[in-house]
Protein backbone atom coordinates (compact mmCIF):
# COMPACT_ATOMS: atom_id res chain seq x y z
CA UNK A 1 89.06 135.36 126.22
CA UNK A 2 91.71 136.16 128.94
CA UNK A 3 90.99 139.88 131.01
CA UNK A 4 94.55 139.79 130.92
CA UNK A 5 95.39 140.60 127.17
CA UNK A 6 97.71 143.66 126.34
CA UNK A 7 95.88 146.62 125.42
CA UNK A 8 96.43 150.18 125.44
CA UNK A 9 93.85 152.06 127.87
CA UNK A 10 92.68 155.38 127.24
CA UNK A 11 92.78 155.45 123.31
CA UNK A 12 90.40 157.79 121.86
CA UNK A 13 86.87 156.51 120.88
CA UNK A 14 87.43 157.36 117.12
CA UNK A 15 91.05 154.78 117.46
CA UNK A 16 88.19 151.73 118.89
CA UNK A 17 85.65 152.48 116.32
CA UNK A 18 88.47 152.24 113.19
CA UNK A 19 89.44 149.15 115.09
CA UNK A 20 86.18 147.73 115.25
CA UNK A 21 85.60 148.38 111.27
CA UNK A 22 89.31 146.91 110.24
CA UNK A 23 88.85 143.91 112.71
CA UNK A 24 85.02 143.13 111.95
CA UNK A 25 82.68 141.80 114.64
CA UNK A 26 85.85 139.51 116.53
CA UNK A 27 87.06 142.89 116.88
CA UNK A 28 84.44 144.14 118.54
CA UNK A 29 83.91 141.18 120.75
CA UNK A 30 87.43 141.96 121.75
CA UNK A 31 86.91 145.64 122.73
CA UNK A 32 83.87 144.31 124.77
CA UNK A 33 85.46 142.12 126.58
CA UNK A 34 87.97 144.46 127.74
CA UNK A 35 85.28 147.33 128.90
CA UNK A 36 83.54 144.76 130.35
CA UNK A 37 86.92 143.46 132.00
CA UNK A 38 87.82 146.99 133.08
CA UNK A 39 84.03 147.79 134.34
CA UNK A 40 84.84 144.50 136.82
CA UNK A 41 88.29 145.54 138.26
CA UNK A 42 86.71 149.87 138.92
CA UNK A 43 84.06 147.66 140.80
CA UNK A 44 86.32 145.98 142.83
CA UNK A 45 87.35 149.40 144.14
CA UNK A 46 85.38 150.54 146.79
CA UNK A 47 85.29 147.69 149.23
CA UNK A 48 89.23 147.17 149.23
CA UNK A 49 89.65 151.24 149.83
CA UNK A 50 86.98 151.14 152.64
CA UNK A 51 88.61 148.29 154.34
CA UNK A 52 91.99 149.87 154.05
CA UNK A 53 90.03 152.66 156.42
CA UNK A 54 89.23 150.42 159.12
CA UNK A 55 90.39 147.98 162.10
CA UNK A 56 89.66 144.62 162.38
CA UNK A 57 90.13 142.18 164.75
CA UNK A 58 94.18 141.45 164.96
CA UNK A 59 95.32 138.25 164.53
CA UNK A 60 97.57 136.44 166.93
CA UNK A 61 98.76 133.46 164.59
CA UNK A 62 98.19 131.66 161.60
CA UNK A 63 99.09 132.10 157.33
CA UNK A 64 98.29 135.68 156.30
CA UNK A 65 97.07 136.13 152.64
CA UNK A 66 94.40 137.49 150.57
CA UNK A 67 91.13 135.24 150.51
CA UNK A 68 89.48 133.03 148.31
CA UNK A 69 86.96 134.92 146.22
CA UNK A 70 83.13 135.11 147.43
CA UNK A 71 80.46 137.00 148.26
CA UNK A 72 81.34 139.17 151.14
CA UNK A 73 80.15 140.84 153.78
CA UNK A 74 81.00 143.88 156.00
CA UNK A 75 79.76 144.51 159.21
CA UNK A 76 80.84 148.03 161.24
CA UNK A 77 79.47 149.91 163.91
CA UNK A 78 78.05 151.99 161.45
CA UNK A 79 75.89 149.62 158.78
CA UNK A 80 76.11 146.26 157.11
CA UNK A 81 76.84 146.18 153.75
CA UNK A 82 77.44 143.30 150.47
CA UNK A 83 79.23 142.87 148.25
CA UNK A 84 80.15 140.86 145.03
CA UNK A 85 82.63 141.56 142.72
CA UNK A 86 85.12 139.14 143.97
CA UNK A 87 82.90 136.46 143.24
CA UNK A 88 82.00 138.01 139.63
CA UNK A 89 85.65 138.41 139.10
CA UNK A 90 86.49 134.98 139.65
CA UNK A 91 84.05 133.61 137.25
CA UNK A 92 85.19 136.16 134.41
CA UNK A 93 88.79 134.62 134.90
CA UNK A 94 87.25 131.06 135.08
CA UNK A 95 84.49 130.01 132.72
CA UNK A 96 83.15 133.53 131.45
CA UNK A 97 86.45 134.22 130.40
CA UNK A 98 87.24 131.78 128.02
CA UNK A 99 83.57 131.93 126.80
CA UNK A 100 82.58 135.78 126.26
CA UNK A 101 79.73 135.24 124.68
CA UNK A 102 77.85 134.01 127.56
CA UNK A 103 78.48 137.98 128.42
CA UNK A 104 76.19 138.82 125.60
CA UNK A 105 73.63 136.95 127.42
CA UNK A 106 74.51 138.14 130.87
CA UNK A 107 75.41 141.77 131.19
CA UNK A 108 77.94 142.40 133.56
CA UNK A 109 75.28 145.02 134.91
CA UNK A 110 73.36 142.26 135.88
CA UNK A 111 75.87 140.68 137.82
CA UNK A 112 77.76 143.46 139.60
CA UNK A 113 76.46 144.46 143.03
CA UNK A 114 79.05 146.96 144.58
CA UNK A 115 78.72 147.79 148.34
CA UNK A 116 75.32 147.37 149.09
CA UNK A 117 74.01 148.31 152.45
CA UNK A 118 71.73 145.98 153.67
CA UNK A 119 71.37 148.10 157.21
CA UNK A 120 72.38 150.80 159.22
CA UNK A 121 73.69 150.23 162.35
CA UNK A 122 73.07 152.79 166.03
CA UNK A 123 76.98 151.75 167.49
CA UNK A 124 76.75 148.54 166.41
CA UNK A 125 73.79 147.37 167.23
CA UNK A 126 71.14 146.31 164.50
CA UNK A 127 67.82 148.25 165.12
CA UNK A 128 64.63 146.78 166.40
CA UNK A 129 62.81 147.13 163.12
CA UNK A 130 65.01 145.51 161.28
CA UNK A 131 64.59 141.95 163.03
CA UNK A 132 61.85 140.17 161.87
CA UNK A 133 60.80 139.29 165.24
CA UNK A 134 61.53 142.42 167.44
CA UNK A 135 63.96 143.13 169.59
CA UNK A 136 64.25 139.54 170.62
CA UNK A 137 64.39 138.57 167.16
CA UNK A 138 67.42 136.91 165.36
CA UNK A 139 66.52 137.40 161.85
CA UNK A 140 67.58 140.33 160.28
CA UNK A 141 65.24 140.89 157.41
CA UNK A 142 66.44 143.46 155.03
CA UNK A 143 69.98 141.43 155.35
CA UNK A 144 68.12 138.32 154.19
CA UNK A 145 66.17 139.10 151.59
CA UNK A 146 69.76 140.92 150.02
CA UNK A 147 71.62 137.76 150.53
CA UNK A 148 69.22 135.59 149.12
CA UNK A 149 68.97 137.81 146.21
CA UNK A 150 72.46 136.79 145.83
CA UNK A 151 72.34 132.95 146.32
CA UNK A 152 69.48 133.02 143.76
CA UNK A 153 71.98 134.90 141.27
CA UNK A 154 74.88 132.97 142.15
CA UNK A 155 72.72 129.39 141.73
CA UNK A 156 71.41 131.08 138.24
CA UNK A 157 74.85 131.41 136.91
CA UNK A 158 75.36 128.27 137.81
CA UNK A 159 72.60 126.72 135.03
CA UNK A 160 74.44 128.08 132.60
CA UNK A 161 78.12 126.55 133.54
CA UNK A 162 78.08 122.96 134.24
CA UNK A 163 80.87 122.67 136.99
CA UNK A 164 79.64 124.84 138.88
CA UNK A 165 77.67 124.47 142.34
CA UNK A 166 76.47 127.06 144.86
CA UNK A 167 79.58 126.61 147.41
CA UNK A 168 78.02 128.29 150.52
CA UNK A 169 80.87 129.99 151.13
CA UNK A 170 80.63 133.96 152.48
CA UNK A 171 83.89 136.28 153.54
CA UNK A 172 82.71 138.49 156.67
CA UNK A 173 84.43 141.42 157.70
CA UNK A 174 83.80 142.36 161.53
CA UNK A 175 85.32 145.47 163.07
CA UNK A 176 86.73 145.19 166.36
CA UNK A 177 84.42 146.29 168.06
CA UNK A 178 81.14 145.21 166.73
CA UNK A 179 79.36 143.41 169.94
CA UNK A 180 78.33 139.97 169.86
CA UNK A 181 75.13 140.43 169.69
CA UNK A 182 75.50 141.77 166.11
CA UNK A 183 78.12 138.73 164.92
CA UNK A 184 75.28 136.38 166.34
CA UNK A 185 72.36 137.64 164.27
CA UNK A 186 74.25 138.50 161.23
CA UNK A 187 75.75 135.02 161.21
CA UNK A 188 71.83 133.14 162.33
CA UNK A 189 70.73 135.45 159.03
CA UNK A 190 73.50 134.45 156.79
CA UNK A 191 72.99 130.80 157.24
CA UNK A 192 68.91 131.13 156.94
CA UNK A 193 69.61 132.51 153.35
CA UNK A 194 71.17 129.12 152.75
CA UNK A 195 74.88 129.71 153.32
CA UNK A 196 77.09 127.16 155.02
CA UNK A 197 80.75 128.10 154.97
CA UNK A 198 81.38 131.38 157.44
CA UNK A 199 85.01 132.91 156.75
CA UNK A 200 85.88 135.56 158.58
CA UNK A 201 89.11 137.85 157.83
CA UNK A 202 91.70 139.19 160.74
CA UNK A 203 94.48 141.90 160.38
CA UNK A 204 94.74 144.22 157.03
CA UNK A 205 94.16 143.81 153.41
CA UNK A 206 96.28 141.64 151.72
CA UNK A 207 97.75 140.18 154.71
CA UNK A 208 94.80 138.19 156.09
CA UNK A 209 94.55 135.28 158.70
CA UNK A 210 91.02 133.90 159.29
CA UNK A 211 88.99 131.49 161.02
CA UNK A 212 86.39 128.88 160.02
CA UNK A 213 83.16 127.81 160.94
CA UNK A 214 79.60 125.97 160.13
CA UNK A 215 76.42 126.71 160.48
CA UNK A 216 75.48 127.39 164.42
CA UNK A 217 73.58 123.68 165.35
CA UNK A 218 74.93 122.01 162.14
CA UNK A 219 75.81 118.54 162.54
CA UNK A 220 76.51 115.20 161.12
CA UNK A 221 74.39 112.08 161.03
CA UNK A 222 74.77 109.15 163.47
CA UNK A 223 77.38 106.90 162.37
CA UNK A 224 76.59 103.27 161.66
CA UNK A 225 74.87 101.17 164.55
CA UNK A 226 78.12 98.48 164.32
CA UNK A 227 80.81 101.89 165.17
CA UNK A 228 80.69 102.62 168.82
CA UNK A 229 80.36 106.15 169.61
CA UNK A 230 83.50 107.11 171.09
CA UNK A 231 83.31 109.74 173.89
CA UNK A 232 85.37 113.08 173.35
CA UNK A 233 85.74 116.44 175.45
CA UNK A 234 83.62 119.41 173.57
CA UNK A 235 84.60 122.75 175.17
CA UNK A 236 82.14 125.30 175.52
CA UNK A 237 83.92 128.55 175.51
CA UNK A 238 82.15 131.40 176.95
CA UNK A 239 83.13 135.50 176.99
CA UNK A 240 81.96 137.12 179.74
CA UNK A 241 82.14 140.99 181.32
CA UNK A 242 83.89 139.00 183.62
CA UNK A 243 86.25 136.61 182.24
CA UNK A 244 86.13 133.36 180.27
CA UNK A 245 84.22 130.47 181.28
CA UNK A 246 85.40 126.98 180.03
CA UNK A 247 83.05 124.17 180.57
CA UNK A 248 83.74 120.39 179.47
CA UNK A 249 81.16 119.15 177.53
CA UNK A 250 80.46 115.60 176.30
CA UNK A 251 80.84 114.89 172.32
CA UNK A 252 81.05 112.14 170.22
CA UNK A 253 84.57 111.43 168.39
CA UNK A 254 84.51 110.13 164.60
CA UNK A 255 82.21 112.83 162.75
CA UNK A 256 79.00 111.28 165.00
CA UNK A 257 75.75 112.86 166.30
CA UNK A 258 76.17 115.53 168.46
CA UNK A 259 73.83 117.78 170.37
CA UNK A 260 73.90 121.21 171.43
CA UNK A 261 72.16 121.88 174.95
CA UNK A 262 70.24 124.69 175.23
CA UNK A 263 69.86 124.19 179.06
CA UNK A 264 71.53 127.93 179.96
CA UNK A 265 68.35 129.57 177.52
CA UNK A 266 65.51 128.63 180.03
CA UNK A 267 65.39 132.43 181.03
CA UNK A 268 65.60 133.41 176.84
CA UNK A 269 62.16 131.39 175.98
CA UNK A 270 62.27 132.88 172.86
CA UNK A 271 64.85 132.58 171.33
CA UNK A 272 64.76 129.25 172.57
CA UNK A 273 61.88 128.17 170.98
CA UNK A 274 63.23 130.36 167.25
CA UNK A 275 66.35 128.00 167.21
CA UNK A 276 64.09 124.90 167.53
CA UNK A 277 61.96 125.97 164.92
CA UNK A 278 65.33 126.99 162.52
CA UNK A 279 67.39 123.79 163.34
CA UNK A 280 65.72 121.66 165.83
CA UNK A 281 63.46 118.18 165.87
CA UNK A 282 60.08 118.21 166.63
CA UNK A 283 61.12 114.99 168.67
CA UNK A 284 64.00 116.73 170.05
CA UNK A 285 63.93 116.84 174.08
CA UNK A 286 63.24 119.98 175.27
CA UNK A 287 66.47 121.27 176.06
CA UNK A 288 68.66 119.93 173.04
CA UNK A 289 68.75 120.85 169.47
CA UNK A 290 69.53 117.51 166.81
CA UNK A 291 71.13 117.20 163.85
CA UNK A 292 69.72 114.36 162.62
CA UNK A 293 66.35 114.48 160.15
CA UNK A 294 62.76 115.52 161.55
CA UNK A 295 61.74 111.87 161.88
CA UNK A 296 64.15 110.84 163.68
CA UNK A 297 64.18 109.44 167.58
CA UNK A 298 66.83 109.33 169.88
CA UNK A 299 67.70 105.90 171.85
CA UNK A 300 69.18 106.47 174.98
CA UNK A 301 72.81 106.85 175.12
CA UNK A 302 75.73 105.53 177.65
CA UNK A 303 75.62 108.28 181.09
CA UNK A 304 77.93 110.97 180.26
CA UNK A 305 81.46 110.91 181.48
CA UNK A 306 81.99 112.51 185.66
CA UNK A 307 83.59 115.61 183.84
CA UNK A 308 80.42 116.13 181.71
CA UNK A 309 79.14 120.04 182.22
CA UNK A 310 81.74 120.74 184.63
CA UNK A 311 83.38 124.57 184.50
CA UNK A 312 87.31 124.27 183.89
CA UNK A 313 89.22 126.39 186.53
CA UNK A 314 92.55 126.92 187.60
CA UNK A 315 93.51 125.51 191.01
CA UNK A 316 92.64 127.81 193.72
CA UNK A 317 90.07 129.84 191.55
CA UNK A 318 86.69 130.33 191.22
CA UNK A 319 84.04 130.97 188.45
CA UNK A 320 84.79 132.01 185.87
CA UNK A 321 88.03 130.01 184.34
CA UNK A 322 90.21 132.73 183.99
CA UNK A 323 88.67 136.26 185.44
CA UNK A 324 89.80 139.39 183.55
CA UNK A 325 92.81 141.56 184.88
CA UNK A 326 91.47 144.57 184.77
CA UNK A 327 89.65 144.89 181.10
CA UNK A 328 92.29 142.43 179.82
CA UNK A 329 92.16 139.45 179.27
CA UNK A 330 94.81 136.62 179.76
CA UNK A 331 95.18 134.83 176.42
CA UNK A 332 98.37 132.87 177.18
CA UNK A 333 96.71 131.46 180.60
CA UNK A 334 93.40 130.95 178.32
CA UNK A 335 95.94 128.50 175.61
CA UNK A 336 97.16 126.83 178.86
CA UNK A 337 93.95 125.77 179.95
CA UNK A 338 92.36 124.75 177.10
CA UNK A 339 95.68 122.31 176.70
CA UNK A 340 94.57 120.54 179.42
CA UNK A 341 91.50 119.19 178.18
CA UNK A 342 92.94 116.19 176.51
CA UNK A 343 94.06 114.66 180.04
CA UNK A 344 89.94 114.47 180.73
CA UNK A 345 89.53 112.39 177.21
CA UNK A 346 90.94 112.70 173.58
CA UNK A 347 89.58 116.02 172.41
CA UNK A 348 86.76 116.18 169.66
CA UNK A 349 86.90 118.33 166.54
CA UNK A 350 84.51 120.59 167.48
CA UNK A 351 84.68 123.85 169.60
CA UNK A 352 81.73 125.58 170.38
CA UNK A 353 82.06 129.90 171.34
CA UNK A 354 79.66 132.28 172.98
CA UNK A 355 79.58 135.65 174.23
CA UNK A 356 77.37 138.13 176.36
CA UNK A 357 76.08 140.58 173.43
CA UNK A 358 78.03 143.72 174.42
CA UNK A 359 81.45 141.44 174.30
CA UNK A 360 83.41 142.88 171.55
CA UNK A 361 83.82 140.71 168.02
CA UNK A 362 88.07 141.28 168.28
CA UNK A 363 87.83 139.48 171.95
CA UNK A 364 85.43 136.45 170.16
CA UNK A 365 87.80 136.15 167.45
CA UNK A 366 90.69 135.47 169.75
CA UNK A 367 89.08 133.06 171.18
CA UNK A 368 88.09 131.30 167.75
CA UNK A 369 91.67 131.82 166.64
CA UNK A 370 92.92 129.74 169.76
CA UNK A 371 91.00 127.06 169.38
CA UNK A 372 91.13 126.21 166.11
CA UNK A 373 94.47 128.24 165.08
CA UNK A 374 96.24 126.92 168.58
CA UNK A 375 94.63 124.34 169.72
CA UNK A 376 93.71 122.14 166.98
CA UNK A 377 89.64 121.76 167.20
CA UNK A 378 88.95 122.12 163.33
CA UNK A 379 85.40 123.05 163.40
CA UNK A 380 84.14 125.79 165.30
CA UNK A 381 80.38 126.76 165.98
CA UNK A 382 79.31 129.85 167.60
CA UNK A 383 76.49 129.41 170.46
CA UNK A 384 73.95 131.92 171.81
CA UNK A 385 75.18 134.50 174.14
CA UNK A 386 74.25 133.94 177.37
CA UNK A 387 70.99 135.87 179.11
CA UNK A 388 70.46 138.08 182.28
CA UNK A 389 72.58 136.46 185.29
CA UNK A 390 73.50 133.56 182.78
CA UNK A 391 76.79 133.82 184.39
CA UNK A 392 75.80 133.42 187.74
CA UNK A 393 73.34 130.99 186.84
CA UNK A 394 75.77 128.81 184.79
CA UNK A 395 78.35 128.34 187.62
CA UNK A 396 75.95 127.61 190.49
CA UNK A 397 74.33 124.84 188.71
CA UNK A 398 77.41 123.22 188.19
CA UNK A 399 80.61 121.85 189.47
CA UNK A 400 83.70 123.12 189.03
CA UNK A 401 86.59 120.98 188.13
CA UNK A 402 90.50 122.43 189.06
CA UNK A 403 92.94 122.09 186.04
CA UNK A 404 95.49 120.99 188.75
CA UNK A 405 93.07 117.90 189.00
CA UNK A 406 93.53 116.97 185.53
């Protein structure tokens, strides 16, 4: 039965019980429904009114609007917290709604889980205990175990409506200034408890933009032995105390494997070796992650293109790409340059973003709103932040390549 049917609120509990004797057990059903109805949209509450409090990252383009509903998450500098009444909502419109009953056998009690906090955050930064691994641990533990609490739930209302499927799907909230090293592990956590679909919401309530992306080292099998691979330019977008550092990478066009190098983590050992063991191939060489199954072996491909690995600058300048002016960075010069990418080869879909892990989420979220908002690259994957001198490291081992070039 609809949520949405007229009735009077606030009538006095001796006005429901005559109605429930006059209109027999429908009746009842039907003053159920609405408490139960009601009990859903006082739930919905809290999270809306605390977001109204804060700032997020500000969009610079794209459709504003509210968000499809799922479980969400918000992230401050203050604690981590989820929540799921959007995504109970939408099934009492959808299939609980026009069958009640199934109510009886799932209290909305069961279902409702309001603002949870997961962690508490020291200015932004998750504490050591709460990674599985320690302080260079990814895997934030108390986070997991709540989110898979709430796959399990949403996969268990799925056996009891046929269309429906476990979608991935998760809404994050970031505020602006949550550091990257935060977005990282909250995201690596995330897609450990089985999600696959990371939206993440810009601007203010009701007036949303967002960006997309996949699972961090998610790919797509190897297309079929009688398709060439078709080379494509990858950037590798990278936010830096100092600037931004572009670098041309080597992908495959047409949805075909692709691998992630995890060259610039030789001084990060571990959390080298945890992203192997998360995504990787036992076969994999030692500095790339695959995407293709564990018995899988790689033939040898064609040599990579001369502008393979090569840092993107502007004529006249040196590492990084575009250095900051001051603490600001240059976001029209930053659209500019990654425009010129397509002279080098036809771009591929992908995108991939980093950041050193006191870079602030509203400066990483430009970025990802350039490149896929802007620019065009529909999937976007983020990639570890870089370690101690990675900077330095990055641009001495390779060449750079002026834009003016091009």
């Amino acid at each position: 039965m609809s949520s949405d049917l007229p009735f009077a609120g606030g009538l006095p509990a001796r006005v429901l019980t005559m109605l429930c004797l006059c209109a027999g057990l429908g009746g009842c059903e039907y003053i159920a429904t609405r408490q139960r109805a009601a009990a859903i949209r006082t739930a919905q509450a809290p999270l809306p009114a605390m977001l109204a409090t804060l700032s997020l990252a500000t969009p610079r383009t794209g459709e504003r609007g509210e968000l499809e509903p799922a479980t969400e998450l918000l992230v401050t500098e203050h604690g981590i917290w989820v929540d799921n009444t959007a995504l109970v909502a939408r099934w009492w419109r959808g299939e609980l709604g026009r069958s009640p009953e199934l109510f009886e056998q799932l209290p909305i009690e069961a279902w409702l889980r309001p603002l949870q906090q997961a962690v508490r955050l020291e200015r932004g930064m998750i504490p050591e205990q709460a990674l599985r691994d320690g302080a260079a641990g990814f895997l934030v533990t108390p986070l997991f175990d709540l989110l898979s609490e709430h796959v399990e739930q949403e996969k268990h209302y799925g056996s009891y409506v046929h269309d429906h499927r476990f979608e991935g799907r998760v809404n994050i909230y970031f505020t602006a200034e949550v550091p990257f090293a935060t977005v990282a592990r909250v995201i690596y956590t995330a897609a450990n408890a089985e999600y696959s679909h990371f939206v993440f919401a810009l601007g203010r309530p009701g007036d949303y933009a967002t960006v997309e992306l996949r699972p961090p080292l998610a790919g797509c099998p190897p297309p079929p032995a009688q398709q060439p691979e078709q080379r494509c330019v990858e950037p590798h977008v990278q936010v830096l105390a100092s600037g931004l550092l572009v670098i041309a990478e080597a992908g495959f066009a047409g949805g075909g494997r692709r691998l992630l190098s995890l060259s610039h983590l030789r001084d990060n050992p571990a959390l080298k070796g945890a992203l192997l063991e998360a995504f990787g191939e036992p076969e994999a060489p030692s500095d790339v992650v695959g995407t293709a199954s564990p018995t899988t072996t790689h033939q040898p491909g064609p040599a990579p293109p001369a502008w393979a690995s090569k840092v993107l600058v502007r004529a006249g300048q040196r590492c990084p790409s575009l250095r900051r002016q001051g603490a600001r960075l240059d976001w029209a010069a930053f659209t500019a340059l990654i425009a010129q990418l397509h002279q080098l080869a036809p771009t591929c879909a992908r995108a991939v973003v980093g950041a050193e892990d006191a870079i602030p989420w509203r400066e990483v979220a430009t970025v990802m709103e350039a490149l896929q908002r802007q620019a065009g690259f529909s999937e976007l994957q983020l990639s570890p932040a870089l370690g101690e001198g990675g900077e330095t490291d990055t641009c001495a081992q390779r060449f750079l390549l002026p834009a003016a070039a091009l």
